[in-house]
C-alpha atoms as a PDB file:
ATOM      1  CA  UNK A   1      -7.010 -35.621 -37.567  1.00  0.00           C
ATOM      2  CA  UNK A   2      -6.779 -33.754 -34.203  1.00  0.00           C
ATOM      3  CA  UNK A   3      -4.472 -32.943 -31.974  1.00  0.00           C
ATOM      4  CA  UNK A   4      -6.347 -34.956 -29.022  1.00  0.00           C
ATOM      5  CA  UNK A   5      -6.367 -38.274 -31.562  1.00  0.00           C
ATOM      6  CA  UNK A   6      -2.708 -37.965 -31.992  1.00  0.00           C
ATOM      7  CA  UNK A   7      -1.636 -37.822 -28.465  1.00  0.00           C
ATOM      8  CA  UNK A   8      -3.627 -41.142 -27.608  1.00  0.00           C
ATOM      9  CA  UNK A   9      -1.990 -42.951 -29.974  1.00  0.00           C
ATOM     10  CA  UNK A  10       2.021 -44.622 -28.694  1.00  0.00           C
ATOM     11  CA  UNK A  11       4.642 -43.714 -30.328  1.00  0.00           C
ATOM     12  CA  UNK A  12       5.402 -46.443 -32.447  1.00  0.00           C
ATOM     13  CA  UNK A  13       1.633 -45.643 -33.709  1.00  0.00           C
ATOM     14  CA  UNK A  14       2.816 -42.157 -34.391  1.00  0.00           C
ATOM     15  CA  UNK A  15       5.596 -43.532 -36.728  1.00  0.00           C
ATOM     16  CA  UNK A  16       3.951 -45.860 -38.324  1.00  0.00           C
ATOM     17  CA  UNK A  17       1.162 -43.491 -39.179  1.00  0.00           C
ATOM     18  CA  UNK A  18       3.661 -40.867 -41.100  1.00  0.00           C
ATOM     19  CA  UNK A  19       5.216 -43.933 -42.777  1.00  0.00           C
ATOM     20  CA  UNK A  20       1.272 -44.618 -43.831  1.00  0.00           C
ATOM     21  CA  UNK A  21       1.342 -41.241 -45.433  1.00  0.00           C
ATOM     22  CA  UNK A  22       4.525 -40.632 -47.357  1.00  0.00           C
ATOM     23  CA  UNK A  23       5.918 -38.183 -44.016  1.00  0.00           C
ATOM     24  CA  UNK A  24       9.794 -39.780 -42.925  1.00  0.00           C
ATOM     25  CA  UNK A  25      10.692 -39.455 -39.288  1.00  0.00           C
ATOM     26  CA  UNK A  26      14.077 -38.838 -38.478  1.00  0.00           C
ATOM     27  CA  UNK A  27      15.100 -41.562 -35.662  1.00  0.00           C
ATOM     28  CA  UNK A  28      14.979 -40.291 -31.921  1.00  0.00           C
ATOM     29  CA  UNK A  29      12.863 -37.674 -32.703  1.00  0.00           C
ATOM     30  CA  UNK A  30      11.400 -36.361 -30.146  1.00  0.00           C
ATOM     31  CA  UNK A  31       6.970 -37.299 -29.756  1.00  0.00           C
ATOM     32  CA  UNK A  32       6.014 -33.618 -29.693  1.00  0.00           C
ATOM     33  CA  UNK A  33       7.902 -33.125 -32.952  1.00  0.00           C
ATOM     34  CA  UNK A  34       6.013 -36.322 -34.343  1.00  0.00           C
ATOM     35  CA  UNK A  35       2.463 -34.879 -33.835  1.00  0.00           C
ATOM     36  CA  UNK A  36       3.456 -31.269 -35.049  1.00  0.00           C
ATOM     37  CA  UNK A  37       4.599 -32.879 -38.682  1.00  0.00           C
ATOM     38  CA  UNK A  38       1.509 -34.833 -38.526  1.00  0.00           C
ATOM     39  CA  UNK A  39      -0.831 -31.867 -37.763  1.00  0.00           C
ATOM     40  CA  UNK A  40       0.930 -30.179 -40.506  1.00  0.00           C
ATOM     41  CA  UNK A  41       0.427 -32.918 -42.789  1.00  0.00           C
ATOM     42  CA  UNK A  42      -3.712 -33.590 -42.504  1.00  0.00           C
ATOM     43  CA  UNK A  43      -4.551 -29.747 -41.994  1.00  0.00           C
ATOM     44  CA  UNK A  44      -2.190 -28.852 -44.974  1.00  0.00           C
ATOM     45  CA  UNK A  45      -5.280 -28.692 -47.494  1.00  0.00           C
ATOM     46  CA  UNK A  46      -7.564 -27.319 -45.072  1.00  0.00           C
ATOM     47  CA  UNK A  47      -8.695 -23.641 -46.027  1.00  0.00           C
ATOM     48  CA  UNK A  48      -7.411 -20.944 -43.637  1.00  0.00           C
ATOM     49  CA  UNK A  49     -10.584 -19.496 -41.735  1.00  0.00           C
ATOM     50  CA  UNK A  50      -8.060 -17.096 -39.112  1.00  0.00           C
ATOM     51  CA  UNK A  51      -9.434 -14.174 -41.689  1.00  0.00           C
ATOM     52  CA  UNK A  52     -13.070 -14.986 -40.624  1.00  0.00           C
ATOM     53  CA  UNK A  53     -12.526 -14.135 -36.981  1.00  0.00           C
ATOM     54  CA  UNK A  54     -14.345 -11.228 -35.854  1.00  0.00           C
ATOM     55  CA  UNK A  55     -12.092  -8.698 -33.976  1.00  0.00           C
ATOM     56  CA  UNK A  56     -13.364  -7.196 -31.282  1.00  0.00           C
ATOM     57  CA  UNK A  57     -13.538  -3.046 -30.301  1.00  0.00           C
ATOM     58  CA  UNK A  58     -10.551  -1.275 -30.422  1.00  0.00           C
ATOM     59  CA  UNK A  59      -9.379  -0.400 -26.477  1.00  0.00           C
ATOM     60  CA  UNK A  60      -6.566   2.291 -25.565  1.00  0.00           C
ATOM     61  CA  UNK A  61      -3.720   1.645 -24.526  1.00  0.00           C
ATOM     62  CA  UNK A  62      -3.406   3.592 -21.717  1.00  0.00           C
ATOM     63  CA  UNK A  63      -6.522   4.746 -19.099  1.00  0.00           C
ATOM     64  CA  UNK A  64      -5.946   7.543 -17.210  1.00  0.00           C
ATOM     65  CA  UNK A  65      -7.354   7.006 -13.576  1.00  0.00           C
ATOM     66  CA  UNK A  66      -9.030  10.013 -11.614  1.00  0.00           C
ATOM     67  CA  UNK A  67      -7.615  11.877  -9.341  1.00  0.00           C
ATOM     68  CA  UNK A  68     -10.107  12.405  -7.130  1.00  0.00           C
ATOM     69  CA  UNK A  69     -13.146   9.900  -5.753  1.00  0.00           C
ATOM     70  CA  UNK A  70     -15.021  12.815  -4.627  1.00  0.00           C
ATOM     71  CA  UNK A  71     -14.423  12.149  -0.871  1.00  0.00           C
ATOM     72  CA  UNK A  72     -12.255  13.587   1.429  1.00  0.00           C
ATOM     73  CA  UNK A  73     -10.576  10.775   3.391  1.00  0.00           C
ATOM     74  CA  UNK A  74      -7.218  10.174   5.634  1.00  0.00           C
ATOM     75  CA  UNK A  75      -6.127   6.874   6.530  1.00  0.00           C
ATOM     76  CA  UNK A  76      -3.251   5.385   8.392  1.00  0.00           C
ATOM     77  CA  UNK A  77      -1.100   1.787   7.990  1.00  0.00           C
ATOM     78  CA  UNK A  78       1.424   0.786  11.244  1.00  0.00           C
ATOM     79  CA  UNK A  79       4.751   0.593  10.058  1.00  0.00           C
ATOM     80  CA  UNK A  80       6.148  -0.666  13.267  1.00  0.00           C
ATOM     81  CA  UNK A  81       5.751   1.004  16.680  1.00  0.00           C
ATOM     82  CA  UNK A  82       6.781   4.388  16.240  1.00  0.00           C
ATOM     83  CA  UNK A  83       6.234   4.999  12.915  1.00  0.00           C
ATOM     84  CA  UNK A  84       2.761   5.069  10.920  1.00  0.00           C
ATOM     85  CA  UNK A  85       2.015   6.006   7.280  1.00  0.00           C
ATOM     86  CA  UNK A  86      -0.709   8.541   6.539  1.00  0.00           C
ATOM     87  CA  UNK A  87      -2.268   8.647   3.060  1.00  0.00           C
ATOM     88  CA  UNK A  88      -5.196  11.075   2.217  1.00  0.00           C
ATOM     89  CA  UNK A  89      -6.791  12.944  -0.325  1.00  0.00           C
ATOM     90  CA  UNK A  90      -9.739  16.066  -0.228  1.00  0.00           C
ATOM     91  CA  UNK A  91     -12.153  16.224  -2.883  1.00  0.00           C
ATOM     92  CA  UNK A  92     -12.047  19.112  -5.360  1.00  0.00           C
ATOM     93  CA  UNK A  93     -15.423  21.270  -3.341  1.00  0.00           C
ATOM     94  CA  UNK A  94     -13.387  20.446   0.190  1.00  0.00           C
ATOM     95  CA  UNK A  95     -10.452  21.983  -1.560  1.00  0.00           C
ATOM     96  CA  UNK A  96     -11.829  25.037  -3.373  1.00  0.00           C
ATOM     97  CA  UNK A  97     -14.020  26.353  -0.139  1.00  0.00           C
ATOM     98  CA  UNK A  98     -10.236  25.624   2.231  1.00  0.00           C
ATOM     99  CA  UNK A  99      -7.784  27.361   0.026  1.00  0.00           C
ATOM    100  CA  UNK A 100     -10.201  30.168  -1.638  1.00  0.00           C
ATOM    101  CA  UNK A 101     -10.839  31.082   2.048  1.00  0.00           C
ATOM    102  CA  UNK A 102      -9.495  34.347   3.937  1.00  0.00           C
ATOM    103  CA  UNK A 103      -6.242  33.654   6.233  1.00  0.00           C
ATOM    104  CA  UNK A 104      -5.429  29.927   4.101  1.00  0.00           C
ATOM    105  CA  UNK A 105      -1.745  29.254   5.043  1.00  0.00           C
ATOM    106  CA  UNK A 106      -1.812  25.617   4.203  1.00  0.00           C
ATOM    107  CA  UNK A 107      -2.696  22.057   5.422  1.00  0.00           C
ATOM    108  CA  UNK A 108      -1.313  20.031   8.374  1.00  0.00           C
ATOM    109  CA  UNK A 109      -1.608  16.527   9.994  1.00  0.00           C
ATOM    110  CA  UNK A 110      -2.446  16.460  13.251  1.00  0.00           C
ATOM    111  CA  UNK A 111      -1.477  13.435  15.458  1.00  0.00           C
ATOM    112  CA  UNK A 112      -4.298  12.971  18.759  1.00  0.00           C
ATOM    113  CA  UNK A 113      -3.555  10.546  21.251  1.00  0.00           C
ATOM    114  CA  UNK A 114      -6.526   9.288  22.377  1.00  0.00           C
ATOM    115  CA  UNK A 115      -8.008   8.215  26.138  1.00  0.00           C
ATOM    116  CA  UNK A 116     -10.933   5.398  26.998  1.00  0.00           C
ATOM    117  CA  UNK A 117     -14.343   5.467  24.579  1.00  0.00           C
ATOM    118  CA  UNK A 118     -11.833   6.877  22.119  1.00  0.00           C
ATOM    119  CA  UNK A 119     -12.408  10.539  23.553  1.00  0.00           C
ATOM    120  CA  UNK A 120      -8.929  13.057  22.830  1.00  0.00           C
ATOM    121  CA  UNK A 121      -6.869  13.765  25.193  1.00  0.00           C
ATOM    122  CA  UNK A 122      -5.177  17.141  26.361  1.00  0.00           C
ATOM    123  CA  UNK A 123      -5.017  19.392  23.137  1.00  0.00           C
ATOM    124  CA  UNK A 124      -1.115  19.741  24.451  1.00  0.00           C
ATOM    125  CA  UNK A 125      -0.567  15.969  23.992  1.00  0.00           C
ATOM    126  CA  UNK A 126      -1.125  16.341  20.546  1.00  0.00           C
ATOM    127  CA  UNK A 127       1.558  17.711  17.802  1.00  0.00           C
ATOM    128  CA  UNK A 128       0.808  19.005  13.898  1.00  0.00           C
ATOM    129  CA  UNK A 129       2.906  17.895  10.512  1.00  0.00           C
ATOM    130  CA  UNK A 130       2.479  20.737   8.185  1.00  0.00           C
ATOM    131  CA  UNK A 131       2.296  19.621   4.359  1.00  0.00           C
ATOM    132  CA  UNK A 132       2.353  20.870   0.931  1.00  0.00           C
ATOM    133  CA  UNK A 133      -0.805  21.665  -0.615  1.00  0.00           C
ATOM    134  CA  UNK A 134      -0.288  18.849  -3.356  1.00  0.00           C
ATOM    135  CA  UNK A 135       1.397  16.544  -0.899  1.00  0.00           C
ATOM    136  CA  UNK A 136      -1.101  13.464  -0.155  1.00  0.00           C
ATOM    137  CA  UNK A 137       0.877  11.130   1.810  1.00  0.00           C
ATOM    138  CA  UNK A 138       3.215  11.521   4.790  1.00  0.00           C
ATOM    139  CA  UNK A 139       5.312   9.107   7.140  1.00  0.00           C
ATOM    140  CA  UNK A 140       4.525  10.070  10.922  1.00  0.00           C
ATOM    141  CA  UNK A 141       6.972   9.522  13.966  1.00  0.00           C
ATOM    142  CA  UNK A 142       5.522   9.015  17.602  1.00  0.00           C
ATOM    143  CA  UNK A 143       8.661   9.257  19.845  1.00  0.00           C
ATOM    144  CA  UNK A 144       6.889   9.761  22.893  1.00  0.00           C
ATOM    145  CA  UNK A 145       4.970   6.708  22.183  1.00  0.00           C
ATOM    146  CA  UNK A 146       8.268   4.388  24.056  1.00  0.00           C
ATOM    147  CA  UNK A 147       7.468   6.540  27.201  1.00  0.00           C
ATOM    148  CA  UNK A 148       3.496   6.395  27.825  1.00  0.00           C
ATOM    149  CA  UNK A 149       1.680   5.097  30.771  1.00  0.00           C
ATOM    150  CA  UNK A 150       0.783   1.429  29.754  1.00  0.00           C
ATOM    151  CA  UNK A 151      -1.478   1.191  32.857  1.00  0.00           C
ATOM    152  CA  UNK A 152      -4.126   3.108  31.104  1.00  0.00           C
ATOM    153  CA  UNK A 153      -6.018   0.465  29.101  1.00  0.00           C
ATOM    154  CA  UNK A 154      -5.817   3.506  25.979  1.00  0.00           C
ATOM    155  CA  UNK A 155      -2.079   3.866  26.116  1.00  0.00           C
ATOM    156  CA  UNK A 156      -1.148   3.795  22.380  1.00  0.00           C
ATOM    157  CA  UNK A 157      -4.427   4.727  20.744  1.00  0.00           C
ATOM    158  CA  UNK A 158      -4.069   7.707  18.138  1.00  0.00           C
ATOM    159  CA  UNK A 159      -5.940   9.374  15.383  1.00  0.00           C
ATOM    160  CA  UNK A 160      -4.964  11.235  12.665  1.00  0.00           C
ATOM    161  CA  UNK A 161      -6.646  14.318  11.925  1.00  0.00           C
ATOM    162  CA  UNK A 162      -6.097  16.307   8.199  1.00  0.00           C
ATOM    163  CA  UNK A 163      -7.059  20.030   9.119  1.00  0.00           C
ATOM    164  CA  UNK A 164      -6.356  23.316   7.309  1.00  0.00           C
ATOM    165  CA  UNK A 165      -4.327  26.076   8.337  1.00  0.00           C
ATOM    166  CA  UNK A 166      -6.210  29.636   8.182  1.00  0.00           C
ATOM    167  CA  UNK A 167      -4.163  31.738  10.810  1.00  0.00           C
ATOM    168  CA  UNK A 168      -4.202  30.481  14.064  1.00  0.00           C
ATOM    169  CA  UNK A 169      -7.316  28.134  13.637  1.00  0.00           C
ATOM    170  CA  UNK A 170      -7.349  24.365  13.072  1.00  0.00           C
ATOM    171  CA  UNK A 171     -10.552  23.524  10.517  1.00  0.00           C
ATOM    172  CA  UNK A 172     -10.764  19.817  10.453  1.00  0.00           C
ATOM    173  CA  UNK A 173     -11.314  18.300   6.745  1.00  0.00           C
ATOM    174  CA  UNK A 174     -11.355  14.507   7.737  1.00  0.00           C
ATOM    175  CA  UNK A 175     -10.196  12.019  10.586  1.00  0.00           C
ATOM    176  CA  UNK A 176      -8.739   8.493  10.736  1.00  0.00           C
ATOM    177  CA  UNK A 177      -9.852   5.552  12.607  1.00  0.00           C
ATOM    178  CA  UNK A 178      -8.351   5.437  15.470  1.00  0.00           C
ATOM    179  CA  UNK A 179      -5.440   2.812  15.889  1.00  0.00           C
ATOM    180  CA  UNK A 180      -3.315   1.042  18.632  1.00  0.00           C
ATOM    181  CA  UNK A 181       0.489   1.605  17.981  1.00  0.00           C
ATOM    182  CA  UNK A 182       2.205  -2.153  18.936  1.00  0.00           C
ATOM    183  CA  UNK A 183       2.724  -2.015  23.292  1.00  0.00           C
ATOM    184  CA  UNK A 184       5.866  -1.297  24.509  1.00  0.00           C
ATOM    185  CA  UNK A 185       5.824  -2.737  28.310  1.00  0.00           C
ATOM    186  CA  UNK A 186       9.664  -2.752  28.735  1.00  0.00           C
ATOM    187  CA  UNK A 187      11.432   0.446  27.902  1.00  0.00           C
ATOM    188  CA  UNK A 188      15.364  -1.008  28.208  1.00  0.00           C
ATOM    189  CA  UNK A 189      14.486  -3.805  26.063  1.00  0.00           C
ATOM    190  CA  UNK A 190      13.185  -1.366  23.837  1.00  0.00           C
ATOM    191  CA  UNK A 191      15.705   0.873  23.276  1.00  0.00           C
ATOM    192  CA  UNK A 192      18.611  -1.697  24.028  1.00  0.00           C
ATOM    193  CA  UNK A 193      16.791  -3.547  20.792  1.00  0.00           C
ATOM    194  CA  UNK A 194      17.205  -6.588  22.578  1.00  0.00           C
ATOM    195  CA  UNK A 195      13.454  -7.168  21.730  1.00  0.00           C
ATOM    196  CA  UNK A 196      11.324  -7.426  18.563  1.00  0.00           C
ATOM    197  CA  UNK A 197      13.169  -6.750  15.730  1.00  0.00           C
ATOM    198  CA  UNK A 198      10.978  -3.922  14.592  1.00  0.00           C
ATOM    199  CA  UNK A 199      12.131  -1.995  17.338  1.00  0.00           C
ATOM    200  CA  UNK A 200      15.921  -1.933  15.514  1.00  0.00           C
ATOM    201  CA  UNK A 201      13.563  -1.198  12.241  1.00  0.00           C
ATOM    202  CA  UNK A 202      11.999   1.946  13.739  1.00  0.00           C
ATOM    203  CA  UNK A 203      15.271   3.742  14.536  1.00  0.00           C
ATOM    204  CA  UNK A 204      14.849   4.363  18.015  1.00  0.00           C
ATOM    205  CA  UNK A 205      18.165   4.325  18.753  1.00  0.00           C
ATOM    206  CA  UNK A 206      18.646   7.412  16.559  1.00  0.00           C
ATOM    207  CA  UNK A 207      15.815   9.315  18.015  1.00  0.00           C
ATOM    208  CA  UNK A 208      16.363  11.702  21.283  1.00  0.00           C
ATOM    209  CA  UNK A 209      13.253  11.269  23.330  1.00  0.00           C
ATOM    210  CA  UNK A 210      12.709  14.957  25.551  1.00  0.00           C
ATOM    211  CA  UNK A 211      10.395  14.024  28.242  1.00  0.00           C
ATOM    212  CA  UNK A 212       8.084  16.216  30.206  1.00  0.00           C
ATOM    213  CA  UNK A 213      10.626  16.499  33.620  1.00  0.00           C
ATOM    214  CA  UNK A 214      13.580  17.262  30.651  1.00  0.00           C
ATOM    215  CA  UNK A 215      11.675  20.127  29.200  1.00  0.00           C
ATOM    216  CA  UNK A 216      10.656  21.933  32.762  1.00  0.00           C
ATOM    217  CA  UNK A 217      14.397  21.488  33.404  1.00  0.00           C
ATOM    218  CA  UNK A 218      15.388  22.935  30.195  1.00  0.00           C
ATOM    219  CA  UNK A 219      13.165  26.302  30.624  1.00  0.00           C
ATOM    220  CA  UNK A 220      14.544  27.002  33.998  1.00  0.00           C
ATOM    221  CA  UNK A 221      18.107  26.647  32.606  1.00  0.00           C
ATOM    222  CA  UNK A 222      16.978  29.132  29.784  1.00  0.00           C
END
């Protein structure tokens, strides 16, 4: 008797079937209970075949995932608009020619805004994020990103480079795609937060923003 051929039959059929074969049913019990004590009952003098069942290769627990991919790589997720998350990695060869090489002080991030066709802009425009060596991800802020020109059709395009350090030189190890940071077209709404909640999420509010005219002012006070 299967389990399918019990659970066509009614209820009353279910009863009446146990009475049929010596098996009392306590009254209100529930149907589910009715077909388990009549499962148990036909397959009681059925031999146990659970022994026969092949097991299959042994796995471990636990795999340990590489490290590496053998690719050097940066790439960058919007967090809201000032704020982007970097995430990178530089495959073993990348890293053994950078930091076996003369004048190696470290690795850096190093944030391009970008103009039309994607080309980079002033070298000044751009800023560097040192990191550790074993560091390979890194939040970046773009402050001045709430003051840009938005009539150039590239206002808020950046890439990412991940260069390494050997003195005073810059050797480039891999570059993002470049990405548009959200537009900001009214800067009191902005910072008054008055606009899209992100805004209140990037922290704006907390950030002093030094603009070009601030820091020619500042060096002639100095």
């Amino acid at each position: 008797m299967t389990r399918h051929k019990l659970e066509s039959l009614s209820t009353d059929e279910l009863i009446k079937l146990a009475d049929d074969n010596g098996t009392d049913i306590p009254f209100g019990l529930e149907r589910i209970f009715i077909i388990e004590e009549l499962l148990e009952l036909f397959n009681a003098d059925k031999p146990d075949d659970s022994g026969d069942i092949e097991e299959g290769p042994a796995f471990p627990e636990t795999a340990i995932l590489p490290k590496q991919y053998n690719i050097s790589f940066i790439d960058v997720i919007i967090r809201d608009p000032l704020w982007v998350f970097a995430f990178w990695e530089i495959k073993s060869h990348d890293r053994e020619i950078q930091e076996n090489a003369a004048g190696f002080i470290g690795y850096c991030l190093r944030v391009i805004p970008l103009g039309e066709n994607g080309k980079e802009t002033a070298y000044d425009n751009s800023f560097t994020v040192p990191v550790d060596i074993e560091d390979c991800a890194r939040y970046l802020g773009l402050a001045e990103h709430s003051s840009l020109d938005w009539t150039s059709p590239a206002a808020g395009c950046y890439a990412v480079k991940l260069e390494a350090m050997r003195g005073k030189s810059l050797i480039p190890i891999a570059s993002s795609k470049p990405f548009y940071l959200p537009k900001l077209s009214d800067n009191e709404m902005f910072i008054s937060l008055k606009g899209n909640p992100l805004n209140r999420l990037s922290g704006i509010q907390d950030l002093e923003i030094i603009k070009s005219t601030d820091r020619q002012s500042r060096k002639k006070r100095q």
